[in-house]
Protein backbone atom coordinates (compact mmCIF):
# COMPACT_ATOMS: atom_id res chain seq x y z
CA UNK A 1 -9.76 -7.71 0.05
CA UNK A 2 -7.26 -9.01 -2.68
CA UNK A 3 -4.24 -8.67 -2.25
CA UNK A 4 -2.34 -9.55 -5.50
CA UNK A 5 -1.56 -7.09 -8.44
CA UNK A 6 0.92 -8.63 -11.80
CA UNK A 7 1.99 -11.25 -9.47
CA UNK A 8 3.17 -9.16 -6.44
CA UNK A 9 1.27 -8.07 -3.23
CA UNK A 10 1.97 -6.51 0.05
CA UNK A 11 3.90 -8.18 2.70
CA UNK A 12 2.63 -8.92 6.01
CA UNK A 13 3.86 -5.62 7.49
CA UNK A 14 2.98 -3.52 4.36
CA UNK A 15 -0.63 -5.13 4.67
CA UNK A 16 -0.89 -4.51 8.07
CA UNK A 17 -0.26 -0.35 7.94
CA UNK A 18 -2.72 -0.67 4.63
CA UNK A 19 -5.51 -1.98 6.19
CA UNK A 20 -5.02 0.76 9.25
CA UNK A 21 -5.35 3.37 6.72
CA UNK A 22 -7.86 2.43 5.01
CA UNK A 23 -9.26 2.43 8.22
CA UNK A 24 -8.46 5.52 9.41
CA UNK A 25 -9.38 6.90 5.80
CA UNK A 26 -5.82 7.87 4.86
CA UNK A 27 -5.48 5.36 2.40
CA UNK A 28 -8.12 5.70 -0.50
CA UNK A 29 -6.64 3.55 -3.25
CA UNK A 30 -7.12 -0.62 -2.97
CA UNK A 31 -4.44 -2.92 -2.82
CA UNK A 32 -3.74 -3.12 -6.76
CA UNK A 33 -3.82 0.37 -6.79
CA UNK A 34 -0.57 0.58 -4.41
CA UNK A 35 0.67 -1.90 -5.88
CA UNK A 36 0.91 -1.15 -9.10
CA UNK A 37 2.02 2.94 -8.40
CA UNK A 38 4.99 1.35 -6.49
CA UNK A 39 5.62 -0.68 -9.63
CA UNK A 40 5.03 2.31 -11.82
CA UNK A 41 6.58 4.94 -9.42
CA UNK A 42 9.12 3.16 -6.98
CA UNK A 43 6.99 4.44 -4.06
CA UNK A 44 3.95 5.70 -2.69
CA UNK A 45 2.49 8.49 -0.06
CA UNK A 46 -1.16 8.86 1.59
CA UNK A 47 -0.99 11.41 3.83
CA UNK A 48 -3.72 13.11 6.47
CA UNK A 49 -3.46 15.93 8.99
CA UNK A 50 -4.55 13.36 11.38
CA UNK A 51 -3.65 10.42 11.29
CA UNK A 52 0.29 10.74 9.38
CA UNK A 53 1.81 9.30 6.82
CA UNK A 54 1.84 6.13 5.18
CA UNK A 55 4.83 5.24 2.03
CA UNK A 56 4.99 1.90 0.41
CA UNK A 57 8.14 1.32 -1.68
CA UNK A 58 9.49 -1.81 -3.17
CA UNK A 59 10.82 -3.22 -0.09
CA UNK A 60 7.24 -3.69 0.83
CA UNK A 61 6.08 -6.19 -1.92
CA UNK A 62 6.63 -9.70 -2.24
CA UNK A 63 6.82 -11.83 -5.61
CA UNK A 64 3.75 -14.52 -5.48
């Protein structure tokens, strides 16, 4: 999985709750993709009856 979109990616944390909802099939998009929305947007929602919510904002990228 990369992790790396226009020279930002998900911190450790961010990556972490990612990966679980991928997993859980919450999270559809790749890694560039929420990347660059939060970039675009200033945050981020995947949400599922199921398994919650998961937001990614700015606070959870990191400059590489």
């Amino acid at each position: 999985m990369i992790n790396l979109y226009s020279g930002y990616a998900l911190n450790t944390e961010a990556l972490k709750h990612f990966v679980q909802g991928r997993t859980n099939g919450t999270i559809s998009d790749n890694c560039a993709g929420v990347i660059e929305t939060v970039l675009n947007q200033e945050i981020v929602s995947y949400c599922s009856s199921h398994d919650g919510t998961y937001q990614f904002d700015y606070n959870d990228l990191e400059e590489v």
